[in-house]
PDB file of N, CA and C in Angstrom:
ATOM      1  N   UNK A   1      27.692 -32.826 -15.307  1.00  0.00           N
ATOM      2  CA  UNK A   1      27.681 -31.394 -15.058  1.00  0.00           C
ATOM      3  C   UNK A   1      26.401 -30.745 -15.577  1.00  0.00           C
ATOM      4  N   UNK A   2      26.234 -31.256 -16.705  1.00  0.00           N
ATOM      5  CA  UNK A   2      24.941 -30.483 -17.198  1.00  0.00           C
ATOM      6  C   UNK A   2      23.745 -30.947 -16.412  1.00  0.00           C
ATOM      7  N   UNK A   3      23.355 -31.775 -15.487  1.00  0.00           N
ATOM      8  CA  UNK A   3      22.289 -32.117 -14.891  1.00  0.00           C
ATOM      9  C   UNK A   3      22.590 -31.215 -13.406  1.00  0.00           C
ATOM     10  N   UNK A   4      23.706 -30.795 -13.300  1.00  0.00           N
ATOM     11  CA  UNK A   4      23.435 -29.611 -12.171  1.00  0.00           C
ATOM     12  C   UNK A   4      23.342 -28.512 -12.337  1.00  0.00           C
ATOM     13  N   UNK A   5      23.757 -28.114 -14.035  1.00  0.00           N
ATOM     14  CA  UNK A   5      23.176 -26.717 -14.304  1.00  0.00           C
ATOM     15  C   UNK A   5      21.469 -27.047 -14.403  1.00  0.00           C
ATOM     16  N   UNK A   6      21.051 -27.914 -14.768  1.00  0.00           N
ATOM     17  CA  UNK A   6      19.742 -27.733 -14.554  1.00  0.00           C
ATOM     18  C   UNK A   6      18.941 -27.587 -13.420  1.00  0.00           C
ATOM     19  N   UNK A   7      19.796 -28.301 -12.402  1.00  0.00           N
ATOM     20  CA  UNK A   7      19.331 -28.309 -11.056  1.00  0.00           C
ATOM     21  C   UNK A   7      19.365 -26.837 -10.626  1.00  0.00           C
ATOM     22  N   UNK A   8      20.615 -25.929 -10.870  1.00  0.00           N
ATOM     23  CA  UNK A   8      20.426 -24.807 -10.474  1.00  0.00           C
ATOM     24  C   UNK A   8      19.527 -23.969 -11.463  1.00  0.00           C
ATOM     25  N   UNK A   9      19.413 -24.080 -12.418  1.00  0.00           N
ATOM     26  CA  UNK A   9      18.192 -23.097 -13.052  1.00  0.00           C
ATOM     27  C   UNK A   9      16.636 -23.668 -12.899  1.00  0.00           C
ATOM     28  N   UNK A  10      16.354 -24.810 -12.212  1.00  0.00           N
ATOM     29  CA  UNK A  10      15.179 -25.166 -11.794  1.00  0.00           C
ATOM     30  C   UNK A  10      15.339 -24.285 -10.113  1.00  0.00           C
ATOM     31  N   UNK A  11      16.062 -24.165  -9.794  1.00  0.00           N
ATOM     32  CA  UNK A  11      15.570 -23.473  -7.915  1.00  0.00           C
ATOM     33  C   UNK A  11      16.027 -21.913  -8.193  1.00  0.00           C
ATOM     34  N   UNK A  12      15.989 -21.081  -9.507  1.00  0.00           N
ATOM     35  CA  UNK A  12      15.927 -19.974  -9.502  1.00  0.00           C
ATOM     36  C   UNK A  12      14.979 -19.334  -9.331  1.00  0.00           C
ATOM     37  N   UNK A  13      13.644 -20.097  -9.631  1.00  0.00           N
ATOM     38  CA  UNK A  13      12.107 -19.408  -9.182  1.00  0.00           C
ATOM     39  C   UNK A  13      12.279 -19.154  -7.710  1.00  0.00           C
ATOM     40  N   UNK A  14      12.797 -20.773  -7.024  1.00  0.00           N
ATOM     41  CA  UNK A  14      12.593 -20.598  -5.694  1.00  0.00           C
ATOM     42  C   UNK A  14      13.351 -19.607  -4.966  1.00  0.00           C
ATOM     43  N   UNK A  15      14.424 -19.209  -5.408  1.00  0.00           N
ATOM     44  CA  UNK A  15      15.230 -18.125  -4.722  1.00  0.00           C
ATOM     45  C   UNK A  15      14.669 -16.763  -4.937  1.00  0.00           C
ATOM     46  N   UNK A  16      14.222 -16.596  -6.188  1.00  0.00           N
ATOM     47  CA  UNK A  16      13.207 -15.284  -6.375  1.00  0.00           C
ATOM     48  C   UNK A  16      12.033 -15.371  -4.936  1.00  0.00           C
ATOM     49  N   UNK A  17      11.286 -16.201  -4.706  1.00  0.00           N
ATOM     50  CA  UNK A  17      10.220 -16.360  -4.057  1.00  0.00           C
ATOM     51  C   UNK A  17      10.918 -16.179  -2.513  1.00  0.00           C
ATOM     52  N   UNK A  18      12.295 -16.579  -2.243  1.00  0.00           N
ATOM     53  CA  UNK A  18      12.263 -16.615  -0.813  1.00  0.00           C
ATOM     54  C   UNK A  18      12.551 -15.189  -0.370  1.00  0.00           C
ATOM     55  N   UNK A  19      13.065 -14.522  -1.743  1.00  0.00           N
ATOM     56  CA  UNK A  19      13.164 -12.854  -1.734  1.00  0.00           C
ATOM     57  C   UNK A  19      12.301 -12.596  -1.657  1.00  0.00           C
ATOM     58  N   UNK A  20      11.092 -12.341  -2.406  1.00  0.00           N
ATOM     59  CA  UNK A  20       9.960 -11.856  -2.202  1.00  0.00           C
ATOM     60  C   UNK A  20       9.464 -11.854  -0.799  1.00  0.00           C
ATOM     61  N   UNK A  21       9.286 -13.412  -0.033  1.00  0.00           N
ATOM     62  CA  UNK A  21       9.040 -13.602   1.163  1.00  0.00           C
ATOM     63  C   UNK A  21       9.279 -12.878   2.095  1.00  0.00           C
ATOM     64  N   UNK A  22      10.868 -12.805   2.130  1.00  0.00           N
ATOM     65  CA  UNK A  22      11.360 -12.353   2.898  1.00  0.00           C
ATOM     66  C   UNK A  22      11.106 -10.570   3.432  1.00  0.00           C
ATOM     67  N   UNK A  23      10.620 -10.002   2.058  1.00  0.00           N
ATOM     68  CA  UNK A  23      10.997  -8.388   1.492  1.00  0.00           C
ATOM     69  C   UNK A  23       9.212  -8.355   1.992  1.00  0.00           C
ATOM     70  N   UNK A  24       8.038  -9.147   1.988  1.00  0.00           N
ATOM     71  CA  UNK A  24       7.198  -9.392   3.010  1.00  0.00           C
ATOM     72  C   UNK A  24       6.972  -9.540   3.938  1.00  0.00           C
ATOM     73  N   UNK A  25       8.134 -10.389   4.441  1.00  0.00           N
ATOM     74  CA  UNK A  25       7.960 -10.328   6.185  1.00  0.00           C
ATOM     75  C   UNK A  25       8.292  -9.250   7.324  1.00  0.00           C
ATOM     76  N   UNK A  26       9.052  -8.120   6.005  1.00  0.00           N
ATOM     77  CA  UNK A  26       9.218  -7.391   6.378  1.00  0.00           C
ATOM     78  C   UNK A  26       8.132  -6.332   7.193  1.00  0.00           C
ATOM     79  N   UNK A  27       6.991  -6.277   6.532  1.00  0.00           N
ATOM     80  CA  UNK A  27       5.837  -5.386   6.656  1.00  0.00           C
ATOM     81  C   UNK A  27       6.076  -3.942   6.254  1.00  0.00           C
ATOM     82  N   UNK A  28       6.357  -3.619   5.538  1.00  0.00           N
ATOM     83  CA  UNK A  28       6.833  -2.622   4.897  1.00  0.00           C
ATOM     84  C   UNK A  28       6.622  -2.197   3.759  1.00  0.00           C
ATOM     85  N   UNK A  29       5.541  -2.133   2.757  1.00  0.00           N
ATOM     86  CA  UNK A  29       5.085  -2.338   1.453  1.00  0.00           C
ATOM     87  C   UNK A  29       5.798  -2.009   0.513  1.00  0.00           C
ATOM     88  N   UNK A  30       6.574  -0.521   1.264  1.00  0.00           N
ATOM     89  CA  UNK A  30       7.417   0.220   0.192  1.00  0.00           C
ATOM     90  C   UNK A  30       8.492  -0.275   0.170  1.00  0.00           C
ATOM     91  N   UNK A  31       9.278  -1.231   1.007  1.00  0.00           N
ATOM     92  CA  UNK A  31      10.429  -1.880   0.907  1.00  0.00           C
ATOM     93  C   UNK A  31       9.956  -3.350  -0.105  1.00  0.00           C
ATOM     94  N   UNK A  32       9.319  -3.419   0.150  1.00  0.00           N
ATOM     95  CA  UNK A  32       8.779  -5.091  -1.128  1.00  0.00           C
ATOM     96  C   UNK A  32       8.453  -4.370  -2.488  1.00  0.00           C
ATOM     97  N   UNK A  33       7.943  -3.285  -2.449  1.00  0.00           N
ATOM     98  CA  UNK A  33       7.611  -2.591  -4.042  1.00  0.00           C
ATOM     99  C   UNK A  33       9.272  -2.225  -4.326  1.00  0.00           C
ATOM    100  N   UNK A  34      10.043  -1.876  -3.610  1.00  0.00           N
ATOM    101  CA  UNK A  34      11.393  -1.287  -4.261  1.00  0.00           C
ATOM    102  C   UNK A  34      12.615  -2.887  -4.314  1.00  0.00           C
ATOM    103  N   UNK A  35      12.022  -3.944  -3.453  1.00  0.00           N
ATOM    104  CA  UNK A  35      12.933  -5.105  -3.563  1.00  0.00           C
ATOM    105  C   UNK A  35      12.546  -5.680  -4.962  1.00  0.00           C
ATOM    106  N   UNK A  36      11.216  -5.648  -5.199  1.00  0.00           N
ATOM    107  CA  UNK A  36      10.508  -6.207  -6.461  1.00  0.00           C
ATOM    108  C   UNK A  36      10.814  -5.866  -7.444  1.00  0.00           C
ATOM    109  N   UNK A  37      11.465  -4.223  -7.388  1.00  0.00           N
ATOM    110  CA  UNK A  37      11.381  -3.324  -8.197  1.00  0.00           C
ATOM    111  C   UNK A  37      13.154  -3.556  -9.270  1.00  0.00           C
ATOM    112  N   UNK A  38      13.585  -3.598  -7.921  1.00  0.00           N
ATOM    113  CA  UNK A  38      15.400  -3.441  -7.949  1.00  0.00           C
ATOM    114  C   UNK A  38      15.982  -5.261  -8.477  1.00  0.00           C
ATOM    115  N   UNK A  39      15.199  -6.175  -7.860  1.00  0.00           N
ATOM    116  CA  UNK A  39      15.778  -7.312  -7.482  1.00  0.00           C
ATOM    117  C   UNK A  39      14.924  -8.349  -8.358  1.00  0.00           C
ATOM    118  N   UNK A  40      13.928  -8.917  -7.845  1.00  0.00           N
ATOM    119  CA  UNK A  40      12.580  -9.511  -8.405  1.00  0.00           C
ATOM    120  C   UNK A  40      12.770  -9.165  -9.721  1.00  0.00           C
ATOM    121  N   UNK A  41      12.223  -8.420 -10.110  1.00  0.00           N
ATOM    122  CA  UNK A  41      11.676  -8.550 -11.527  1.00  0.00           C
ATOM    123  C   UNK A  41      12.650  -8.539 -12.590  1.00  0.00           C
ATOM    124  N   UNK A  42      14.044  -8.051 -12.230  1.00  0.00           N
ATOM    125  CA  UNK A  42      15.363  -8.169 -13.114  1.00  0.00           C
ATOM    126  C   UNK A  42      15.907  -9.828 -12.798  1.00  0.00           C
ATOM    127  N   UNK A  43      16.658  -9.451 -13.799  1.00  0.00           N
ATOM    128  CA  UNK A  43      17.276 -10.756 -13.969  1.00  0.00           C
ATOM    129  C   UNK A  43      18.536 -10.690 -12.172  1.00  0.00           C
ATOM    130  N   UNK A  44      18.605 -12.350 -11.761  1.00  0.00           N
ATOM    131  CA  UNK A  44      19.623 -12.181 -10.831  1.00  0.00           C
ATOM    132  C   UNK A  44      20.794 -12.029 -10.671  1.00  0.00           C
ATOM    133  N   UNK A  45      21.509 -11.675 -10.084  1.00  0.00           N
ATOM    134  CA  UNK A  45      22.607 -10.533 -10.408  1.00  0.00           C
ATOM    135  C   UNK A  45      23.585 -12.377 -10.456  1.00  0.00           C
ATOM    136  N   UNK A  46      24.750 -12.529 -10.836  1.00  0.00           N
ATOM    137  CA  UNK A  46      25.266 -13.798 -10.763  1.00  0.00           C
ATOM    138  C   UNK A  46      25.971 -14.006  -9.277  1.00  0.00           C
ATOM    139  N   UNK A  47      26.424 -13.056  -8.557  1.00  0.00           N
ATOM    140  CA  UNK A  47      26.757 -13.596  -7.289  1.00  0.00           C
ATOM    141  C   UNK A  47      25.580 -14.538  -6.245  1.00  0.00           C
ATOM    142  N   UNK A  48      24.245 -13.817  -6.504  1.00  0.00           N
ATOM    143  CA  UNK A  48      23.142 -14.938  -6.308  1.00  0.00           C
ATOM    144  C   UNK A  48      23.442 -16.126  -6.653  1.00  0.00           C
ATOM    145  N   UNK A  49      23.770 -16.746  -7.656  1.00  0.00           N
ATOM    146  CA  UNK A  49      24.034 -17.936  -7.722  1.00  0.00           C
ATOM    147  C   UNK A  49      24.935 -18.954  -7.667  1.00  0.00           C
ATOM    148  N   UNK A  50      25.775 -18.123  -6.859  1.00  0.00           N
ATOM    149  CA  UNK A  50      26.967 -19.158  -6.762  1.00  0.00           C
ATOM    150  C   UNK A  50      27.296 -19.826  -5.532  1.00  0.00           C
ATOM    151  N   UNK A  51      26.447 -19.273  -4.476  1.00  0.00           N
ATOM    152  CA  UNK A  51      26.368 -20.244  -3.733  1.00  0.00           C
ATOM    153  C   UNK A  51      25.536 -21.701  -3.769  1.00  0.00           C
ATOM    154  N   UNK A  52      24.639 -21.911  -5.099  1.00  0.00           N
ATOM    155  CA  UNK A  52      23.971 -23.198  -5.325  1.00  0.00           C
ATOM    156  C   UNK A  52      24.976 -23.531  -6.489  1.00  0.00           C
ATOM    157  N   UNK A  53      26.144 -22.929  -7.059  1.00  0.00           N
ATOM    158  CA  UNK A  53      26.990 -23.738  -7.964  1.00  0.00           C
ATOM    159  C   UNK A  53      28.064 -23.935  -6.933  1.00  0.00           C
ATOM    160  N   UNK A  54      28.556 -23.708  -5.866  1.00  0.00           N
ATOM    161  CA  UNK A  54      29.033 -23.863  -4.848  1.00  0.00           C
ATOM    162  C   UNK A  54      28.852 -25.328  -4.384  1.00  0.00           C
ATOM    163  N   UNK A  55      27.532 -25.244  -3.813  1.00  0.00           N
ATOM    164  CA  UNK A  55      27.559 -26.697  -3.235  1.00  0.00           C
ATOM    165  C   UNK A  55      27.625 -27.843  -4.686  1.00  0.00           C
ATOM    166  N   UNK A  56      26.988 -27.347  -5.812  1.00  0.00           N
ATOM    167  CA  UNK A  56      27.017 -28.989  -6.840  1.00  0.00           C
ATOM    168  C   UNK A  56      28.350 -28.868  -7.405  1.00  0.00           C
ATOM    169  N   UNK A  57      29.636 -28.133  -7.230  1.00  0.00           N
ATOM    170  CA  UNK A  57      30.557 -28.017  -7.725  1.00  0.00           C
ATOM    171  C   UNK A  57      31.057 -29.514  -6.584  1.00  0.00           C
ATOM    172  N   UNK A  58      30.844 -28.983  -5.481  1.00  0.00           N
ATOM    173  CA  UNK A  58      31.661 -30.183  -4.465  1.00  0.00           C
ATOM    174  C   UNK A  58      30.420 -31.031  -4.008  1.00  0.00           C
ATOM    175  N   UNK A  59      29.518 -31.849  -4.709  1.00  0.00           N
ATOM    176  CA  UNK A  59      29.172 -32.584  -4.501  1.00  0.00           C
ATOM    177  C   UNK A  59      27.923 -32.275  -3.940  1.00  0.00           C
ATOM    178  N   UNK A  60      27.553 -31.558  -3.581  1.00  0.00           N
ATOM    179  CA  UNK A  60      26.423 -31.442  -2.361  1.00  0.00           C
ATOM    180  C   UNK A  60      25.296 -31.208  -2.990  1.00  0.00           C
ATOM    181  N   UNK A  61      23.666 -30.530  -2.562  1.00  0.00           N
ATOM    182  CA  UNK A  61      22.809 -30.367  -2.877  1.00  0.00           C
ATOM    183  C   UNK A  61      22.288 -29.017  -3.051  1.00  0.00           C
ATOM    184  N   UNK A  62      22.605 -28.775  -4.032  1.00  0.00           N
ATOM    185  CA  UNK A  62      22.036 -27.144  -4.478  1.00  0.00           C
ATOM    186  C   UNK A  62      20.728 -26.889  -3.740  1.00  0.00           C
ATOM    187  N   UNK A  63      19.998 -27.181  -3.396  1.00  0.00           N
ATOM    188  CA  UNK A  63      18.586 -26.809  -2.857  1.00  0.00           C
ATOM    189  C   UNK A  63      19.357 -26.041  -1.357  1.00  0.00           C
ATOM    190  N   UNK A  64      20.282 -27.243  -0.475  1.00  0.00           N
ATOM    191  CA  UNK A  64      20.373 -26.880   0.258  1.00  0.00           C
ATOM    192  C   UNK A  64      21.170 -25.645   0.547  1.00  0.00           C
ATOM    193  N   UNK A  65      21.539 -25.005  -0.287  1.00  0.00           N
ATOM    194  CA  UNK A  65      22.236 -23.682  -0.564  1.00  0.00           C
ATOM    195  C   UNK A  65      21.114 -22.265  -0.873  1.00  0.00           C
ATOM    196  N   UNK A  66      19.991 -22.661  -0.634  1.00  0.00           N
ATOM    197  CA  UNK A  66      18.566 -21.877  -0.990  1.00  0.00           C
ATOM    198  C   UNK A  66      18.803 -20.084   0.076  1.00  0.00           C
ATOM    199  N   UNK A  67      18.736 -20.766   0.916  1.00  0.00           N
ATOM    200  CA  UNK A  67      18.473 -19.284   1.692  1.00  0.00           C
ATOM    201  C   UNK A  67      19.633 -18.514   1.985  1.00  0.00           C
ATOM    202  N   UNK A  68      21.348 -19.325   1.893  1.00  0.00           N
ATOM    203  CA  UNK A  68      22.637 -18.631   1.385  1.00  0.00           C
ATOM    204  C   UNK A  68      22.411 -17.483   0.062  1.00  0.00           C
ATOM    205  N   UNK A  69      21.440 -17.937  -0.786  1.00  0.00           N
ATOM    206  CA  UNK A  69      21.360 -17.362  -2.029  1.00  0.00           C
ATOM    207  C   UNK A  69      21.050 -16.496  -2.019  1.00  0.00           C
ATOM    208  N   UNK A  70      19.110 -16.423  -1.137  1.00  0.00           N
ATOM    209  CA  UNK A  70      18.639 -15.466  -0.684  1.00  0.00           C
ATOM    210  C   UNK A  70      19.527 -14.194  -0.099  1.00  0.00           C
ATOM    211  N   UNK A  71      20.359 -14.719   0.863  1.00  0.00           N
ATOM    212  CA  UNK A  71      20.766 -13.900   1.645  1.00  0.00           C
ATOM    213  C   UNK A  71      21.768 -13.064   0.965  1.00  0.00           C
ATOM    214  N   UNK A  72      23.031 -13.453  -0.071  1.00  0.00           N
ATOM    215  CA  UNK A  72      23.091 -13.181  -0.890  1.00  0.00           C
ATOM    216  C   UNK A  72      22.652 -12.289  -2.019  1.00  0.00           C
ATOM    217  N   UNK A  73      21.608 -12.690  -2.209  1.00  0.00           N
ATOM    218  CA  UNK A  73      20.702 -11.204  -3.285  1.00  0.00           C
ATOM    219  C   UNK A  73      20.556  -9.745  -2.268  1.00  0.00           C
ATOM    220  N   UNK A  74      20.427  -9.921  -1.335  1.00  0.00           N
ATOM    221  CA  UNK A  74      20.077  -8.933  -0.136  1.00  0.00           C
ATOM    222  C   UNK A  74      20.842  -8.272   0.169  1.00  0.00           C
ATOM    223  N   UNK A  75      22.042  -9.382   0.456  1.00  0.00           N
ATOM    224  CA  UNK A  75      23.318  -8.323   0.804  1.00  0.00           C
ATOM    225  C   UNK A  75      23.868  -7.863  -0.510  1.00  0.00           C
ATOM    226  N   UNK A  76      23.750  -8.151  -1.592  1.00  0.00           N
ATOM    227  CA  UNK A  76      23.709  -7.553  -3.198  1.00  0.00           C
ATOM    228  C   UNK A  76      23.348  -6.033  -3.003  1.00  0.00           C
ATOM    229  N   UNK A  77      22.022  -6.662  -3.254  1.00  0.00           N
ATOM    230  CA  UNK A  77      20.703  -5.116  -3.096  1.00  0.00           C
ATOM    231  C   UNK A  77      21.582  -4.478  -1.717  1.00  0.00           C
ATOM    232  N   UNK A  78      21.428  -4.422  -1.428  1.00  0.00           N
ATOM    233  CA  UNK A  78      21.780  -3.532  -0.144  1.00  0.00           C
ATOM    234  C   UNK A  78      23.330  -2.442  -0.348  1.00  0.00           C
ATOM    235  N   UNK A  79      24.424  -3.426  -0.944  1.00  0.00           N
ATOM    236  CA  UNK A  79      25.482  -2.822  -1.240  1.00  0.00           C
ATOM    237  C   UNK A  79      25.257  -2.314  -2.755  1.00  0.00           C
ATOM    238  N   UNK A  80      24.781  -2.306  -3.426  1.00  0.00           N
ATOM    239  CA  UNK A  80      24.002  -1.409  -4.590  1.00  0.00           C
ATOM    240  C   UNK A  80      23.126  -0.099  -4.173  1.00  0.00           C
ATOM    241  N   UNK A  81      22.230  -0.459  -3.254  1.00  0.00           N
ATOM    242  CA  UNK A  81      21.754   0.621  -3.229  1.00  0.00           C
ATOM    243  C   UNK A  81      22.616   1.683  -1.947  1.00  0.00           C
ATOM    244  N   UNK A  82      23.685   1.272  -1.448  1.00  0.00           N
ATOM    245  CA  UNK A  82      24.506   2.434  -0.632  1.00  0.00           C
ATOM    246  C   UNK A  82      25.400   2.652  -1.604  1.00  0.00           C
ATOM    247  N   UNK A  83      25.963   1.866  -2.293  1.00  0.00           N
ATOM    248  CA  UNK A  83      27.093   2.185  -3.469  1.00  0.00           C
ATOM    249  C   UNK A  83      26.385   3.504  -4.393  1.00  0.00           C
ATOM    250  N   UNK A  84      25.062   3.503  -4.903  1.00  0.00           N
ATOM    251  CA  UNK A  84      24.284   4.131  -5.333  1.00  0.00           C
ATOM    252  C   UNK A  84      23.981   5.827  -4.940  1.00  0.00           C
ATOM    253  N   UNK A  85      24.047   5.146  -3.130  1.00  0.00           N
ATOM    254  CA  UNK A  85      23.691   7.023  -2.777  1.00  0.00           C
ATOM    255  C   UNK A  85      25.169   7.377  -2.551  1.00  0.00           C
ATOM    256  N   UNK A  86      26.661   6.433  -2.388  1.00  0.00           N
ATOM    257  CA  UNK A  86      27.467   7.025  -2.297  1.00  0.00           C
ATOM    258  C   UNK A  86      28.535   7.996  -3.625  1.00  0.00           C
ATOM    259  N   UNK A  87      28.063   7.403  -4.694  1.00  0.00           N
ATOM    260  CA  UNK A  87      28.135   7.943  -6.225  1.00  0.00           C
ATOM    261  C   UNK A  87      27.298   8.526  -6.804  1.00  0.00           C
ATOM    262  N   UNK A  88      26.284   8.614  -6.405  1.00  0.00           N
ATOM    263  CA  UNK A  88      24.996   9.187  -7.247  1.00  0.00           C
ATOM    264  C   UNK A  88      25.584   9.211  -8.721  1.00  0.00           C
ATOM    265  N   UNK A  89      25.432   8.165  -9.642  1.00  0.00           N
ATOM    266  CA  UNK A  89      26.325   8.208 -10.709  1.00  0.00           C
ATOM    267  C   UNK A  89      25.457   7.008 -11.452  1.00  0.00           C
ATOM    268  N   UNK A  90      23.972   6.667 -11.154  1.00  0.00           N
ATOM    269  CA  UNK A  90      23.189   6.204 -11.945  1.00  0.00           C
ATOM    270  C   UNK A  90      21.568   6.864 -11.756  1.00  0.00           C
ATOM    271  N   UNK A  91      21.073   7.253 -12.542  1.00  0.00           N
ATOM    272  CA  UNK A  91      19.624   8.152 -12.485  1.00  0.00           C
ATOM    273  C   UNK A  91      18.594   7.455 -11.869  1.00  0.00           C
ATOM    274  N   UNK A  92      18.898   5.684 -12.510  1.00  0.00           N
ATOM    275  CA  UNK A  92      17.549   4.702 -11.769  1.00  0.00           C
ATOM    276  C   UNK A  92      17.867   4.461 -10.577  1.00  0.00           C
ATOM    277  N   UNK A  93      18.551   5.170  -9.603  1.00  0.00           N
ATOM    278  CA  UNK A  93      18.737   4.730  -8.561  1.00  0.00           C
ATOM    279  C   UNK A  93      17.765   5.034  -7.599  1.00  0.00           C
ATOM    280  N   UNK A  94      17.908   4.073  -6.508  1.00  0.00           N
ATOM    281  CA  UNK A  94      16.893   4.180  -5.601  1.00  0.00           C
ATOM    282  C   UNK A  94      16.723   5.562  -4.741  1.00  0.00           C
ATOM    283  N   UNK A  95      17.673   6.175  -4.070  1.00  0.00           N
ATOM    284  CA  UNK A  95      18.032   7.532  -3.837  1.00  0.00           C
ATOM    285  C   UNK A  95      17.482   8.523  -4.352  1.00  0.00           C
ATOM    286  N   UNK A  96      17.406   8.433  -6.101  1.00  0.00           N
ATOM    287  CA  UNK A  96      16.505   9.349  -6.715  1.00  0.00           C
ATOM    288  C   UNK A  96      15.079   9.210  -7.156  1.00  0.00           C
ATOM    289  N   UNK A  97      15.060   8.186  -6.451  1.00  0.00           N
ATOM    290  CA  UNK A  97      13.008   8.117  -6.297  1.00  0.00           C
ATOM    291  C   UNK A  97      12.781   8.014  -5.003  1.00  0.00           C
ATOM    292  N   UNK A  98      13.345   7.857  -4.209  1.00  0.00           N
ATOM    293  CA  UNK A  98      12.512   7.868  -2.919  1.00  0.00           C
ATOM    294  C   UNK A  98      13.142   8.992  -1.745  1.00  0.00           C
ATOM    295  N   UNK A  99      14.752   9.403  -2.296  1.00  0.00           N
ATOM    296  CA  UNK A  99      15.262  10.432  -1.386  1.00  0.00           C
ATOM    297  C   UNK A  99      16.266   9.808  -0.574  1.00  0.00           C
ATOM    298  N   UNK A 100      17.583  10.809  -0.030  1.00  0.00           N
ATOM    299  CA  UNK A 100      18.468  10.027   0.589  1.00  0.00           C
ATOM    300  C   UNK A 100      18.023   9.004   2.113  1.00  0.00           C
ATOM    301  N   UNK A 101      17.450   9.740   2.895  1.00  0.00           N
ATOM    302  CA  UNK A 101      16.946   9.089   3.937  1.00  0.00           C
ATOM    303  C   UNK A 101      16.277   8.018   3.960  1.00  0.00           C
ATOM    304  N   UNK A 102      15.314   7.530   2.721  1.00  0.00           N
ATOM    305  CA  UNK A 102      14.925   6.402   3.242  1.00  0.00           C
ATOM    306  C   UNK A 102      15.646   5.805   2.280  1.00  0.00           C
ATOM    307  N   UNK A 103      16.584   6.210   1.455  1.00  0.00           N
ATOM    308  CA  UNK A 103      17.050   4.862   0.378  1.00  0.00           C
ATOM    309  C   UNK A 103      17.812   4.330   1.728  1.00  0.00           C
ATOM    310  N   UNK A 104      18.970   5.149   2.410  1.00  0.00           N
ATOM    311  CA  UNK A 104      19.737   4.581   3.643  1.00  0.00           C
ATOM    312  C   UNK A 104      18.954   3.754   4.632  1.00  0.00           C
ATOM    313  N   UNK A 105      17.651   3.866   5.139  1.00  0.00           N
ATOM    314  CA  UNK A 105      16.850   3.135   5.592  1.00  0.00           C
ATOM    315  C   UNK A 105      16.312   1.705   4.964  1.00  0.00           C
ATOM    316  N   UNK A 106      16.218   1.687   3.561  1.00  0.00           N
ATOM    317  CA  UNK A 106      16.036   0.941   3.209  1.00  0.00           C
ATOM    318  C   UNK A 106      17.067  -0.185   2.529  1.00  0.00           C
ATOM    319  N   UNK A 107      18.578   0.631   2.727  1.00  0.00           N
ATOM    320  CA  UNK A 107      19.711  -0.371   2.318  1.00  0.00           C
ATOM    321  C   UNK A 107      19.973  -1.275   3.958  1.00  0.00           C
ATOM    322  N   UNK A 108      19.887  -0.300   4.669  1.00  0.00           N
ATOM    323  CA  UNK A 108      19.676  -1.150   6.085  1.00  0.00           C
ATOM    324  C   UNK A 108      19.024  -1.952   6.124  1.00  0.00           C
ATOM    325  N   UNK A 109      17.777  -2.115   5.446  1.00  0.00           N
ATOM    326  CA  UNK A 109      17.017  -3.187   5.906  1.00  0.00           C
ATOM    327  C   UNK A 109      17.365  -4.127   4.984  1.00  0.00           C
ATOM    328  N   UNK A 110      17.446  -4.024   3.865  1.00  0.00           N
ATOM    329  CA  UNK A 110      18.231  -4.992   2.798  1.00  0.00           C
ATOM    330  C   UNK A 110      19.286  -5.336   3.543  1.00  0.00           C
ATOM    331  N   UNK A 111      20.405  -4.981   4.338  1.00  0.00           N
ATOM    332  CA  UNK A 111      21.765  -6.029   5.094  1.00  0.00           C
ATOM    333  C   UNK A 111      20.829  -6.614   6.543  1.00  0.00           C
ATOM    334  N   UNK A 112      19.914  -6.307   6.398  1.00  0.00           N
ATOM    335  CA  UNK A 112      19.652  -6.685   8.144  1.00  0.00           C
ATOM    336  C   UNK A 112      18.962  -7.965   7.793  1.00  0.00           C
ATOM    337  N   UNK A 113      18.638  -7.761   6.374  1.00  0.00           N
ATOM    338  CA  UNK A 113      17.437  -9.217   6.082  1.00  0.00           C
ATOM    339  C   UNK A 113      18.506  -9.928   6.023  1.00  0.00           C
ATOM    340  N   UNK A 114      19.196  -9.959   5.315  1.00  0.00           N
ATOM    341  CA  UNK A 114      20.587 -10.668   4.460  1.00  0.00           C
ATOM    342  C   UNK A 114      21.078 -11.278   5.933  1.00  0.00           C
TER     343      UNK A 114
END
């Protein structure tokens, strides 16, 4: 067991990075500065990772659970930041730096990546 917790805390860089990627391919600068902002640079929320303790629980290969993860953090971020404009009931929220319209624009694009 302990050689697959390592396995999964060795492909946590990589799941950061396929976020990043992804929050790039977007073309959107201000959506990669607020994914970076929200997601990236904090620690990952733990539902991120349970789809790579998922597969080494039943045998399989955590790597190959990589872009589940991704997708995962996204649809995270995304239901955070609508949960966010629907409570307005945290100050760092995205809503109150960038305004209701594009936080909703930009939780869209967080489920659309996902």
């Amino acid at each position: 067991m302990i050689a697959k917790l390592d396995d999964i805390n060795r492909l946590v860089p990589e799941v950061r990075e396929g976020i990043r990627q992804l929050a790039g391919a977007c073309a959107w600068p201000a959506f990669e500065s607020q994914v970076d902002r929200h997601l990236t640079r904090t620690s990952l929320p733990r539902h991120v990772i349970l789809p790579l303790a998922s597969a080494a629980a039943v045998g399989g290969q955590p790597r190959r659970a990589l872009s589940t993860a991704v997708a995962c953090a996204y649809l995270i971020l995304a239901s955070r930041w609508f949960d966010d404009l629907q409570d307005r009931d945290r100050s760092e929220s995205l809503w109150s730096d960038i305004g209701i319209g594009r936080a909703i624009n930009m939780g869209a694009t967080a489920l659309t990546v996902a």
